[in-house]
N, C-alpha and C. Protein backbone atom coordinates (compact mmCIF):
# COMPACT_ATOMS: atom_id res chain seq x y z
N UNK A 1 0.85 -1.18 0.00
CA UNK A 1 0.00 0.00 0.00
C UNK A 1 0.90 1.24 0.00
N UNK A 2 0.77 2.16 -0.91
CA UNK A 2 1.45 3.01 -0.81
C UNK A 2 0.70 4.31 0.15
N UNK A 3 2.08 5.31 0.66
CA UNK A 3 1.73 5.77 1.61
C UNK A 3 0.59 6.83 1.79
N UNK A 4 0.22 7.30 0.39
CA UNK A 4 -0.91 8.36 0.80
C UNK A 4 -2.15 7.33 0.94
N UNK A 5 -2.54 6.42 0.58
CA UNK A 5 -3.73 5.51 0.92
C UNK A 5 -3.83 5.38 2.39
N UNK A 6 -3.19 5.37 2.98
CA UNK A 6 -3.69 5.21 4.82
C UNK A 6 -3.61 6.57 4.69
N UNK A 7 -3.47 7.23 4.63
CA UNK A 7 -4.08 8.85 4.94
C UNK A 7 -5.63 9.59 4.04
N UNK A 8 -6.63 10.54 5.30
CA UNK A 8 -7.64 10.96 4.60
C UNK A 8 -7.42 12.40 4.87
N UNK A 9 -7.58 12.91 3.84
CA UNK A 9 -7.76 14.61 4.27
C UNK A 9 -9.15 14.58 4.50
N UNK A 10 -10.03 14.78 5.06
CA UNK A 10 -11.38 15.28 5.38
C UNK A 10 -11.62 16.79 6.20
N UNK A 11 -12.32 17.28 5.47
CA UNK A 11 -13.06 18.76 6.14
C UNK A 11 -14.36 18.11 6.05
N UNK A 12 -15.15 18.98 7.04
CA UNK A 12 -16.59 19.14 7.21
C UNK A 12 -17.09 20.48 7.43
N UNK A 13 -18.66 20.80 6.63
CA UNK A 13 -19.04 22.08 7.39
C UNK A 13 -19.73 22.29 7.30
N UNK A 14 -20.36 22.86 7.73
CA UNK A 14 -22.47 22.81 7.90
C UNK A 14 -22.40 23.90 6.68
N UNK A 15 -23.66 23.31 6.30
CA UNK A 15 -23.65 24.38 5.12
C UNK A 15 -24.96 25.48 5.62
N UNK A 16 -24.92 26.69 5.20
CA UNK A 16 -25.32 27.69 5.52
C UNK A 16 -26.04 28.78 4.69
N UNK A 17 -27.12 27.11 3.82
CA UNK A 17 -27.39 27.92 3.06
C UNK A 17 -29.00 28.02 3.30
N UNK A 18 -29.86 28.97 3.11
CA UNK A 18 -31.20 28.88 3.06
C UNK A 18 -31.99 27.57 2.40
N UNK A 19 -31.17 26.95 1.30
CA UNK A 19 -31.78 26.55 0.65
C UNK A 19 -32.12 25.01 0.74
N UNK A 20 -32.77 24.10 1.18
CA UNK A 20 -32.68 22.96 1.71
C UNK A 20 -32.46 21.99 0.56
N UNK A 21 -31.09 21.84 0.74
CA UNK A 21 -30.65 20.73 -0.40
C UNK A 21 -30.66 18.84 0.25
N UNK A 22 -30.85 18.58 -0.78
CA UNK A 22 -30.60 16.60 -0.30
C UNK A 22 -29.74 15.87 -0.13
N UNK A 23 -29.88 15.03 0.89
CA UNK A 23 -29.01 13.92 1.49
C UNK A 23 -28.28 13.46 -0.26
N UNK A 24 -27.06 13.49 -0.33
CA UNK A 24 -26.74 12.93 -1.64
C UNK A 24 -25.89 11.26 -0.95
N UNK A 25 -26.56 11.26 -0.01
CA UNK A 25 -25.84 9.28 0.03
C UNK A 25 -26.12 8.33 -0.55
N UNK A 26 -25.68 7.54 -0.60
CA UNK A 26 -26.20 6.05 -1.14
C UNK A 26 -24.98 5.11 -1.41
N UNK A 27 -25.17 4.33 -1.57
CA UNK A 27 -24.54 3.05 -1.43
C UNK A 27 -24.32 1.87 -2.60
N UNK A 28 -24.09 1.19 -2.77
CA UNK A 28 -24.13 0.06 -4.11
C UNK A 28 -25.65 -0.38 -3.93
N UNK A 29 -26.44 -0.84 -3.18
CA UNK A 29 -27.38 -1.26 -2.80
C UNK A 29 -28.51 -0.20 -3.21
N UNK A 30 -28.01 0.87 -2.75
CA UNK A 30 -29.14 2.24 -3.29
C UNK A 30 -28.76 2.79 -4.43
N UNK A 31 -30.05 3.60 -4.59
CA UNK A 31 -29.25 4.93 -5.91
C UNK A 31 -29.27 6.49 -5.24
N UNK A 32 -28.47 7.02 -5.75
CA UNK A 32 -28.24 7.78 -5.24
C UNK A 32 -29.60 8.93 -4.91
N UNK A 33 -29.42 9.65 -4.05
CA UNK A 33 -30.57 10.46 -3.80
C UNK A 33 -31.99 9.72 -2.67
N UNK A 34 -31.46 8.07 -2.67
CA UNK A 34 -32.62 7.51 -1.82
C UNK A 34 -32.92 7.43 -0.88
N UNK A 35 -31.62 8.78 0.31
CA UNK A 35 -32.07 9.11 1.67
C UNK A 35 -33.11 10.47 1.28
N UNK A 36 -33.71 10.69 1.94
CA UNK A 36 -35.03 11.69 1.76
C UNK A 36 -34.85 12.58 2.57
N UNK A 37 -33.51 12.79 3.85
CA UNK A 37 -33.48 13.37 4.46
C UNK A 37 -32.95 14.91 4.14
N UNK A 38 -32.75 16.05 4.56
CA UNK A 38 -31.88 17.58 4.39
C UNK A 38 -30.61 17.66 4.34
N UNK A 39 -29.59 17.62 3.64
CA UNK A 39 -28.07 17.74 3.78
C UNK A 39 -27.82 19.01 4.96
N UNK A 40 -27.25 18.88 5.73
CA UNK A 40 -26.45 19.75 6.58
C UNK A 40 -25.26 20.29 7.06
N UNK A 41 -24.61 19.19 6.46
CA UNK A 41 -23.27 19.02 5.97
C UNK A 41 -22.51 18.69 4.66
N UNK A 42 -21.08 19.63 4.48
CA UNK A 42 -20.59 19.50 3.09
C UNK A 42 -19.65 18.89 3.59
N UNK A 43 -19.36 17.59 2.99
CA UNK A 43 -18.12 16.70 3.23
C UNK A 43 -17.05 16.75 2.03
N UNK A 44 -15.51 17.09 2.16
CA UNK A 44 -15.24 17.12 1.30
C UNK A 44 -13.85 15.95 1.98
N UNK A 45 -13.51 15.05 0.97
CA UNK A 45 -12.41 14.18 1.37
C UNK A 45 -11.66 14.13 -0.02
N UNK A 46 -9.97 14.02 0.23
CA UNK A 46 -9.17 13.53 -0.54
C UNK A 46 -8.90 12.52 -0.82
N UNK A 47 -9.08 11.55 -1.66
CA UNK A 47 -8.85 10.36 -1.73
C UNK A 47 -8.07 9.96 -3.15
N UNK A 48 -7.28 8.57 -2.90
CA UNK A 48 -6.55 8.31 -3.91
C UNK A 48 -7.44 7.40 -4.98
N UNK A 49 -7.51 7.99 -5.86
CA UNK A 49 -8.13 7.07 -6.86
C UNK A 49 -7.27 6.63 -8.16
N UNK A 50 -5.99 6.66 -8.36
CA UNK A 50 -5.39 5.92 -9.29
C UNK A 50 -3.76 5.80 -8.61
N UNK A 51 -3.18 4.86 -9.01
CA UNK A 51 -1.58 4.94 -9.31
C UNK A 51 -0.86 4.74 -10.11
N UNK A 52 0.00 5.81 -10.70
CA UNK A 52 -0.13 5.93 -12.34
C UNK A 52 1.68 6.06 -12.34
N UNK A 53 2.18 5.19 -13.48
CA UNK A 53 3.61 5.30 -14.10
C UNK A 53 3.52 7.33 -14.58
N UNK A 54 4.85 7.15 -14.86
CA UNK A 54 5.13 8.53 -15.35
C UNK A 54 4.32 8.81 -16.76
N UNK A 55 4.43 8.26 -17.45
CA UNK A 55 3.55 8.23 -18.86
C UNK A 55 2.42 8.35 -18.86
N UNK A 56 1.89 7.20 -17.98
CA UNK A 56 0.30 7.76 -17.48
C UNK A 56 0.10 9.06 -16.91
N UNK A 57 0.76 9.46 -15.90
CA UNK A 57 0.52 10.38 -15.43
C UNK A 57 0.25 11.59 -16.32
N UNK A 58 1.07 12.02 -17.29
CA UNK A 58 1.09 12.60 -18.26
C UNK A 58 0.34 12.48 -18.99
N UNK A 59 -0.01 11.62 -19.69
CA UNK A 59 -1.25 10.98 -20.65
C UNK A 59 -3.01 11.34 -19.78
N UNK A 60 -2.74 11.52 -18.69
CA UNK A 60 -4.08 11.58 -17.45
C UNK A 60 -4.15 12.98 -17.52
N UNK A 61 -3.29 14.04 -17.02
CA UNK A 61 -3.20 15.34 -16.96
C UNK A 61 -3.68 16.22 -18.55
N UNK A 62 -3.46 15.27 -19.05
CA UNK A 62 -3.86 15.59 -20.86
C UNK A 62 -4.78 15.62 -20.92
N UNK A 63 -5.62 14.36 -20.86
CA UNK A 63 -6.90 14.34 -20.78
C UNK A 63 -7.43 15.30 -20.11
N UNK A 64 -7.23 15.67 -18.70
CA UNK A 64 -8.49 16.45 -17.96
C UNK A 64 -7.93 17.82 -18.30
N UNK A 65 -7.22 18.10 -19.03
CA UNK A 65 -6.79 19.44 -19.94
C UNK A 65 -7.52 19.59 -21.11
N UNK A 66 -7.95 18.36 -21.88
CA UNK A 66 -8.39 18.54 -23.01
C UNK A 66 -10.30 18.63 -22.54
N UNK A 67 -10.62 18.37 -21.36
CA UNK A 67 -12.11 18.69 -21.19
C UNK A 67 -12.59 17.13 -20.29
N UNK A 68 -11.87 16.41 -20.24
CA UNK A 68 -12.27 14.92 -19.49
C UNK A 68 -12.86 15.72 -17.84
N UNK A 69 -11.94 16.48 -17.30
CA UNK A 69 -11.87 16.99 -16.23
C UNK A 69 -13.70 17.58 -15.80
N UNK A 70 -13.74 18.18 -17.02
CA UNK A 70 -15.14 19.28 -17.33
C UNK A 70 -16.50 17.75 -17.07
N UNK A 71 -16.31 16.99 -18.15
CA UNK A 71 -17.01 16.01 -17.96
C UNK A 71 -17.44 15.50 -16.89
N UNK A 72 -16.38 14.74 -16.59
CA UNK A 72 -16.06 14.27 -14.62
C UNK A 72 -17.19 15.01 -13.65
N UNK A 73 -16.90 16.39 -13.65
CA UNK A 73 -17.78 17.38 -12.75
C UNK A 73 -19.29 17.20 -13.24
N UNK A 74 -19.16 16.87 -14.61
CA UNK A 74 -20.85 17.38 -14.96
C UNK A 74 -21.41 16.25 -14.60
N UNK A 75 -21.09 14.92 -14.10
CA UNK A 75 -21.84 13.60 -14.01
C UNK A 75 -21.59 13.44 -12.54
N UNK A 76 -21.16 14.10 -11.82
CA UNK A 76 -21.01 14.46 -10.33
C UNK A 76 -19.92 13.65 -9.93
N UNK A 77 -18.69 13.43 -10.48
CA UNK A 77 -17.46 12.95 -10.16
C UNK A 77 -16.61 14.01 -9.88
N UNK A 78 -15.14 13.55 -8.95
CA UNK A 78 -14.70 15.40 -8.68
C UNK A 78 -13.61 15.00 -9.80
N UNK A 79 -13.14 16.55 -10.27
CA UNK A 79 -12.32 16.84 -11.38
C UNK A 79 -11.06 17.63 -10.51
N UNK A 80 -11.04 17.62 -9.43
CA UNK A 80 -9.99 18.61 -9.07
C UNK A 80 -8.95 17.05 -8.44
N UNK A 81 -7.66 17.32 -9.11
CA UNK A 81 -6.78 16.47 -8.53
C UNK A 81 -5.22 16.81 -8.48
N UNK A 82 -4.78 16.21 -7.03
CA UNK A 82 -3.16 16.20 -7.44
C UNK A 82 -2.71 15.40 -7.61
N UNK A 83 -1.41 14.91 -8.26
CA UNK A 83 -0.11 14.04 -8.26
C UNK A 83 0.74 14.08 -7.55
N UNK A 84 0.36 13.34 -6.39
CA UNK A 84 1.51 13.64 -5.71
C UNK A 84 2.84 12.13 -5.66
N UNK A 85 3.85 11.97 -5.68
CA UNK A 85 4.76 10.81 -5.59
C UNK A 85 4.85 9.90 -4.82
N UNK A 86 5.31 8.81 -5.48
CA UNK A 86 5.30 7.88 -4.03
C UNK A 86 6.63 6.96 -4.25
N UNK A 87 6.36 6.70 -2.66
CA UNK A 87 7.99 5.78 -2.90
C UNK A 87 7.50 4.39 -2.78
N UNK A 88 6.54 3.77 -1.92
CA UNK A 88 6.31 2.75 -2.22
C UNK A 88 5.97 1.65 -3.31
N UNK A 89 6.31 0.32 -3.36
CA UNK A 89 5.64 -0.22 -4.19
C UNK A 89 4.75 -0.27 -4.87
N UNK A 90 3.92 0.09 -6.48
CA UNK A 90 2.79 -0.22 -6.51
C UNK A 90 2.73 -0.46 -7.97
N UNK A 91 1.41 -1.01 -8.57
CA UNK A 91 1.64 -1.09 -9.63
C UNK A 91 0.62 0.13 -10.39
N UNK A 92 0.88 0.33 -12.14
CA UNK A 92 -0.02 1.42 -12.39
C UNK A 92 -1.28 1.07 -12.96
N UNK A 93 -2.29 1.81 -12.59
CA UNK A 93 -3.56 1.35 -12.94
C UNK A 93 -4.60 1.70 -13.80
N UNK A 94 -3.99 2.67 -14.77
CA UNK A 94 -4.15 3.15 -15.87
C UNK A 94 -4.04 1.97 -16.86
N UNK A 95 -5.91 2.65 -17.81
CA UNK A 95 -6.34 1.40 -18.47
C UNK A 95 -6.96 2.78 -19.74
N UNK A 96 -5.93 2.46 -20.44
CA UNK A 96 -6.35 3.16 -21.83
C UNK A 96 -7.97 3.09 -22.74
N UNK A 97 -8.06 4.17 -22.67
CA UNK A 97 -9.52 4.39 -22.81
C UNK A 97 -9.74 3.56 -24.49
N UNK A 98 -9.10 3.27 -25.40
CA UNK A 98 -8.89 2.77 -26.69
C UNK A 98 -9.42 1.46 -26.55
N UNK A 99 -8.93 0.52 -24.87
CA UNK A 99 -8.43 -0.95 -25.00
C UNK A 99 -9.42 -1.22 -23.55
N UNK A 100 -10.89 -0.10 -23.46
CA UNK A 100 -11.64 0.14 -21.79
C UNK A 100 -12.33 -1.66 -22.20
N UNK A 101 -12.69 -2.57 -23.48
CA UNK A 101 -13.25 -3.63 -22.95
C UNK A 101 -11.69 -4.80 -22.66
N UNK A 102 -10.67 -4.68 -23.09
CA UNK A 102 -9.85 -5.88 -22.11
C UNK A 102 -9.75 -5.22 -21.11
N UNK A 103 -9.90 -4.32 -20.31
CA UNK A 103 -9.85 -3.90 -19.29
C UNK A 103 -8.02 -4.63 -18.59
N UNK A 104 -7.00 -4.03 -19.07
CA UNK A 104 -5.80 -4.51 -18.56
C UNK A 104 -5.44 -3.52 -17.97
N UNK A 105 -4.85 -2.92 -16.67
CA UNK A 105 -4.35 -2.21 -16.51
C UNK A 105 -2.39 -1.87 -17.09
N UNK A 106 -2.24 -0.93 -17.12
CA UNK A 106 -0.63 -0.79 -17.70
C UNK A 106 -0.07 -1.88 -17.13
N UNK A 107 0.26 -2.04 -15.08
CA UNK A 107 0.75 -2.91 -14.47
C UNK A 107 2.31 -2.47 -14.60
N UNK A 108 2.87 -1.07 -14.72
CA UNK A 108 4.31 -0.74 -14.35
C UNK A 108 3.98 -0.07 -13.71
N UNK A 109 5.54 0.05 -13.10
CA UNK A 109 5.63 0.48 -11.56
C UNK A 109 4.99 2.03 -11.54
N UNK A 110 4.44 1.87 -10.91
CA UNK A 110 3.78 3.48 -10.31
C UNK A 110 5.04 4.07 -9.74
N UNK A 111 4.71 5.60 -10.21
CA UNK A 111 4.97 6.58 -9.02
C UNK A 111 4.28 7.91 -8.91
N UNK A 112 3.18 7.50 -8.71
CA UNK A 112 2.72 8.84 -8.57
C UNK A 112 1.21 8.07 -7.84
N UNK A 113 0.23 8.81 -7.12
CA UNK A 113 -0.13 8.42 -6.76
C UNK A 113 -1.51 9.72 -7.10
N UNK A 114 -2.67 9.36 -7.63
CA UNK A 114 -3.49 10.58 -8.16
C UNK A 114 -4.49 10.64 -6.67
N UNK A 115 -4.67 12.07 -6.07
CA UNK A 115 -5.52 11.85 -5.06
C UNK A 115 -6.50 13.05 -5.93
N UNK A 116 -8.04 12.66 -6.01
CA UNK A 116 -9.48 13.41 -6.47
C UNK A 116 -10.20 13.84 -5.21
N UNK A 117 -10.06 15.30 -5.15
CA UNK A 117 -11.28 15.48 -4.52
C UNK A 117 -12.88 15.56 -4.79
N UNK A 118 -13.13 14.05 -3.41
CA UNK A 118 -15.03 14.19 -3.68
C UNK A 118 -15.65 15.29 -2.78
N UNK A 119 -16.37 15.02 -3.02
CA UNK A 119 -17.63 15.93 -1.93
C UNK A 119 -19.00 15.88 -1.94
N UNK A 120 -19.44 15.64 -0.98
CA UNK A 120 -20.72 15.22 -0.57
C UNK A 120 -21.68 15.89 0.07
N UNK A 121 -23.25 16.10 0.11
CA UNK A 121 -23.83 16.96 0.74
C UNK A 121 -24.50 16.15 1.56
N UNK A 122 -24.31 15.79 3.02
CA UNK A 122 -25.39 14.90 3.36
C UNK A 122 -25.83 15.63 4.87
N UNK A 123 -26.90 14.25 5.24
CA UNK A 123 -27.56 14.60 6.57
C UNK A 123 -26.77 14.19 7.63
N UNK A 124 -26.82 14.61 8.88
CA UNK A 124 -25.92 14.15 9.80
C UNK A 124 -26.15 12.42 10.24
N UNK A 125 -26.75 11.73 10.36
CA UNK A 125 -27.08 10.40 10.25
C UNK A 125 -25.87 9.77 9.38
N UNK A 126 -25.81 10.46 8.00
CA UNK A 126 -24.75 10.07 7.36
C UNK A 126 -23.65 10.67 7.21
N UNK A 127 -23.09 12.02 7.51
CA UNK A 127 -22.12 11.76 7.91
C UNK A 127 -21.65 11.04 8.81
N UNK A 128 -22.21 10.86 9.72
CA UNK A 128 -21.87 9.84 11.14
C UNK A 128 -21.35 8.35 10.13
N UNK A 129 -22.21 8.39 9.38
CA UNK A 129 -22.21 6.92 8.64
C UNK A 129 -20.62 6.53 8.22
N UNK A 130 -20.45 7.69 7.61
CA UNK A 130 -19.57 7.98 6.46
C UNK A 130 -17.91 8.01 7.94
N UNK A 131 -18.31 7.78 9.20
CA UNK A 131 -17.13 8.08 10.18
C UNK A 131 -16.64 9.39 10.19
N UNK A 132 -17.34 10.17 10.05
CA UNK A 132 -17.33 11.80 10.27
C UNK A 132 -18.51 11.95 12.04
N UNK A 133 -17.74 12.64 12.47
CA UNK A 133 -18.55 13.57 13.58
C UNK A 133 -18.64 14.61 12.92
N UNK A 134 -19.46 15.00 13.66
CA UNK A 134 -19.85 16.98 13.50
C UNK A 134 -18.76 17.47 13.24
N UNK A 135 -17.28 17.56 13.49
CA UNK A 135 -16.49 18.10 13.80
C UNK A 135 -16.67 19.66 12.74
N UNK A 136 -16.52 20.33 12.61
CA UNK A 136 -16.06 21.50 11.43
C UNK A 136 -15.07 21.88 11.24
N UNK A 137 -14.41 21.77 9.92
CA UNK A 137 -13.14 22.41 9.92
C UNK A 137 -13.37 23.79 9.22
């Protein structure tokens, strides 16, 4: 496991807006939107979602330059990401969009490690869910 994966950046913060927006949780089991409850909280976490050789990395940054990034956001995926390095072992997991039905990943050595920020609007029930307290940052 490389080392940014045991680490979470998480903020929380009540949101403050007049406007009563929805629980956006759900689960594999649900679809999204199927808590009925008021979001009260904006969860935002860093998380690693790829580990990419140098080539990839490059080839990835292209893409969300050329508008992939834009996409991402409009289907409610986050588009904001860094690269940050890694020293540990890993392999890369970049799967060329040309070759998406063998589904092979590259499988050379990573070094870089892509962390995406998500973010979530939910009710406190679920943040609790989600291993968030109230806390606010």
């Amino acid at each position: 496991m490389c080392e940014h994966c045991s680490k979470t950046e998480v903020s929380i913060s009540k949101i403050d807006s007049e406007e009563e927006l929805p629980c956006e949780w759900f689960t594999e089991e649900e679809r999204p939107g199927s808590c009925h409850e008021t979001a009260v909280y904006s969860v935002a976490e860093w998380v690693v979602e790829d580990h990419l050789c140098e080539v990839h990395k490059q080839q990835t940054e292209k893409e969300l330059e050329e508008g992939l990034g834009d996409f991402l956001e409009s289907v409610g995926f986050g588009s904001q990401y860094e690269m940050r390095p890694i020293t540990e072992d890993e392999t890369c997991d970049y799967i060329p969009p040309a070759e998406i039905n063998n589904w092979q990943p590259c499988g050379k050595k990573a070094a870089y490690a892509k962390y995406t920020l998500e973010e979530w609007l939910v009710c406190p029930e679920h943040a609790a869910t989600m291993g968030h307290d109230a806390k606010e940052e």
